[in-house]
C-alpha atoms as a PDB file:
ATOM      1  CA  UNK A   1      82.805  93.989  92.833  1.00  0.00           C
ATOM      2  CA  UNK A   2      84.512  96.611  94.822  1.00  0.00           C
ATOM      3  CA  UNK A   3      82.326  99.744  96.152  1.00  0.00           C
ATOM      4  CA  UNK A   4      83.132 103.034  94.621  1.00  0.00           C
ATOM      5  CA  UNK A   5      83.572 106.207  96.711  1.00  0.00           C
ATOM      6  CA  UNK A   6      82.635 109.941  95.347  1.00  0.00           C
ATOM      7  CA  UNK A   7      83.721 112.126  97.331  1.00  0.00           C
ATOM      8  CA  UNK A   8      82.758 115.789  96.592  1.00  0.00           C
ATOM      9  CA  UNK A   9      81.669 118.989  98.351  1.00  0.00           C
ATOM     10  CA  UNK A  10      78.751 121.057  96.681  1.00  0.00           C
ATOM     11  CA  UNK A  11      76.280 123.229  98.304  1.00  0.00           C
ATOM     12  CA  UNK A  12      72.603 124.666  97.516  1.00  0.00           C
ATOM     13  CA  UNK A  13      71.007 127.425  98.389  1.00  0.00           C
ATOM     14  CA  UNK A  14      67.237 127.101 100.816  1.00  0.00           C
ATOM     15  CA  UNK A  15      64.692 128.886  98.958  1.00  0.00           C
ATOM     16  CA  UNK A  16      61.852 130.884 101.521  1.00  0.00           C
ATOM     17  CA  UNK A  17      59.660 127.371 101.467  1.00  0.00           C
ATOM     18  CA  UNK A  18      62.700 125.444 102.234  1.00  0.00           C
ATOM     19  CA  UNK A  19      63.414 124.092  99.175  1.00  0.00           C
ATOM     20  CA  UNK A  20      66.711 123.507  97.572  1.00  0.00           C
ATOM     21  CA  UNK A  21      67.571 121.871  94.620  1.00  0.00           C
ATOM     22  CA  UNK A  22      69.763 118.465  94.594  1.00  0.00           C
ATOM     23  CA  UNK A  23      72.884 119.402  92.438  1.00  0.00           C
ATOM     24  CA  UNK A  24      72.940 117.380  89.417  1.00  0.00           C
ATOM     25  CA  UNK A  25      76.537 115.869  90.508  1.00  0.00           C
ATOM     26  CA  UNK A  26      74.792 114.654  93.501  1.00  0.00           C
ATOM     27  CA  UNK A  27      71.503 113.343  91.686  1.00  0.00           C
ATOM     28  CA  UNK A  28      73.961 111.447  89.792  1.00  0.00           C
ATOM     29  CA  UNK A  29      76.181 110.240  92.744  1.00  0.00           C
ATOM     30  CA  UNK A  30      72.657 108.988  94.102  1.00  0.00           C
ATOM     31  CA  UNK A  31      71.024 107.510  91.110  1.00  0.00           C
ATOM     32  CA  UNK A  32      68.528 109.882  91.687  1.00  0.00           C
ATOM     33  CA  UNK A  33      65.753 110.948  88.704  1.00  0.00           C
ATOM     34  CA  UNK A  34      63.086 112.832  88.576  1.00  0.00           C
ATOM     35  CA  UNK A  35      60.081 111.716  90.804  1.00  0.00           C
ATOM     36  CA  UNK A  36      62.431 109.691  92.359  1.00  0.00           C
ATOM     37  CA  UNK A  37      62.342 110.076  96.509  1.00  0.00           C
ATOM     38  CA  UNK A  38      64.942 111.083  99.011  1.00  0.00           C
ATOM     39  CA  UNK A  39      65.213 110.032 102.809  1.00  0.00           C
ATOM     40  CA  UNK A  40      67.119 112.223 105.042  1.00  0.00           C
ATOM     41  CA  UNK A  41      68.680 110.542 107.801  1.00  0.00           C
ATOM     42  CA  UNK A  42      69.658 113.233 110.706  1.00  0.00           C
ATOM     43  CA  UNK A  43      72.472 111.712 113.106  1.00  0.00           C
ATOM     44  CA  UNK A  44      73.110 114.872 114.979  1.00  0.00           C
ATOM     45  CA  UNK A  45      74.731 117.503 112.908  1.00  0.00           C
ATOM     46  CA  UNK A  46      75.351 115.307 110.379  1.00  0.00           C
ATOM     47  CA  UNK A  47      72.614 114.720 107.587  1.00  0.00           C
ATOM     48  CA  UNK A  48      73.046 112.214 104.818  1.00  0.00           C
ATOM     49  CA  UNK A  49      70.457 111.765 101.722  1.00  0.00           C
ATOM     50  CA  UNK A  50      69.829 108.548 100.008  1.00  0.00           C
ATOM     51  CA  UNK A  51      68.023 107.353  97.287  1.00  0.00           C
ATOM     52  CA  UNK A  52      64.574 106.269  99.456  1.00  0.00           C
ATOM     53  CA  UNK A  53      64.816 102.783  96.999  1.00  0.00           C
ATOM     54  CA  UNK A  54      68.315 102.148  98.054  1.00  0.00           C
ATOM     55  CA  UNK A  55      67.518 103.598 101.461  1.00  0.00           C
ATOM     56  CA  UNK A  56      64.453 100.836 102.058  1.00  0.00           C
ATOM     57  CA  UNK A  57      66.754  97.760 100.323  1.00  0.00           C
ATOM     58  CA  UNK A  58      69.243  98.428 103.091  1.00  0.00           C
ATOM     59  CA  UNK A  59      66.914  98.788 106.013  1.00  0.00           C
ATOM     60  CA  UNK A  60      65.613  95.435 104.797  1.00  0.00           C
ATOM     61  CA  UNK A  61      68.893  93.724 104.317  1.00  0.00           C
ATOM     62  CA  UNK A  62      69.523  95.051 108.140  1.00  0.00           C
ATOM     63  CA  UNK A  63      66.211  93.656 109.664  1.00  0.00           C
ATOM     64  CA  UNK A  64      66.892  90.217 106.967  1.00  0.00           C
ATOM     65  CA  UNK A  65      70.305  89.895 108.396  1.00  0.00           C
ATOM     66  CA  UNK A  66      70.651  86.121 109.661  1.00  0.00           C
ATOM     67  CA  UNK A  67      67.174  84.975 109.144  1.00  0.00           C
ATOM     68  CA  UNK A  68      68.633  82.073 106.943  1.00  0.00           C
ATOM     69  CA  UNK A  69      70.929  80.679 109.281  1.00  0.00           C
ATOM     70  CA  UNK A  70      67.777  81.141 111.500  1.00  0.00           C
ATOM     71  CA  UNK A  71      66.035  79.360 109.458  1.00  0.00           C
ATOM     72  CA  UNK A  72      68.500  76.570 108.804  1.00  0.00           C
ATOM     73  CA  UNK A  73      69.997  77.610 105.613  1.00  0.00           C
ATOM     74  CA  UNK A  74      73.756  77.216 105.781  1.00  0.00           C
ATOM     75  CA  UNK A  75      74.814  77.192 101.897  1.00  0.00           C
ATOM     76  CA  UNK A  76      73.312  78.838  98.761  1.00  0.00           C
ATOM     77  CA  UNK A  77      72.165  74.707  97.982  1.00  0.00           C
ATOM     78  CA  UNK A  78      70.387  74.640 101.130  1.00  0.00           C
ATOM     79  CA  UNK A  79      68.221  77.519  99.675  1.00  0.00           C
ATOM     80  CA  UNK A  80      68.428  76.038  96.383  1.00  0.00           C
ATOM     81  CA  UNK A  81      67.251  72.756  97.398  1.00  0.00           C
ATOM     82  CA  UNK A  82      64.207  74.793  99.659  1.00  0.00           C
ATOM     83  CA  UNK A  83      63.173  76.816  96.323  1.00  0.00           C
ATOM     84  CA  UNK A  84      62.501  73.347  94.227  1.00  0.00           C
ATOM     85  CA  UNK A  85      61.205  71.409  96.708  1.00  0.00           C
ATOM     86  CA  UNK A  86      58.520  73.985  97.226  1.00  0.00           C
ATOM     87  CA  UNK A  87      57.911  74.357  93.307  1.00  0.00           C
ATOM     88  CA  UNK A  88      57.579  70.581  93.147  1.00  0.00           C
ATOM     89  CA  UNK A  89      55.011  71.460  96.069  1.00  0.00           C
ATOM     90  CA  UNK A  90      53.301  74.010  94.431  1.00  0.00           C
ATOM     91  CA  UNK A  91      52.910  71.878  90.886  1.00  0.00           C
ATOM     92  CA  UNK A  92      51.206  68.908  92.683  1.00  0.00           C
ATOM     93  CA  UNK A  93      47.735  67.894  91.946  1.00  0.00           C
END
């Protein structure tokens, strides 16, 4: 499945406690609801905001990166193989 791009420009205005309110456009670009969280990330000038779920699933996907080949897992049946050998594990007396 290809990634979709939105591109769009919208702006907010900072209320005297700093808060602004997320455009609706944007809450939808970001799959974001209410009591959901945001993360900021600062990278200079530049300021993106991401959904803190997706945010946290990416982080881990960086840190996870190449852990199974670490590991020894070269194919999707290596890991298949791991997962019943350890139920068959598990289910013994």
């Amino acid at each position: 499945m290809a990634a979709t791009t939105t591109e769009f420009v919208n702006d907010a205005k900072v209320m005297s406690k700093g808060q602004v309110t997320i455009p609706k456009n944007v809450r939808e670009a970001l799959g974001i609801d209410v009591g959901d969280r945001v993360t900021f990330i600062v990278d200079g000038t530049d300021i993106r905001i991401m959904n803190s779920a997706v945010y946290a699933m990416k982080r881990l996907q960086e840190q996870m990166m190449g852990e199974a080949e670490k590991a020894g897992f070269t194919s999707e049946d290596d890991i298949a193989e791991w997962i019943t050998k350890s139920r068959r594990e598990d289910d013994a007396p």
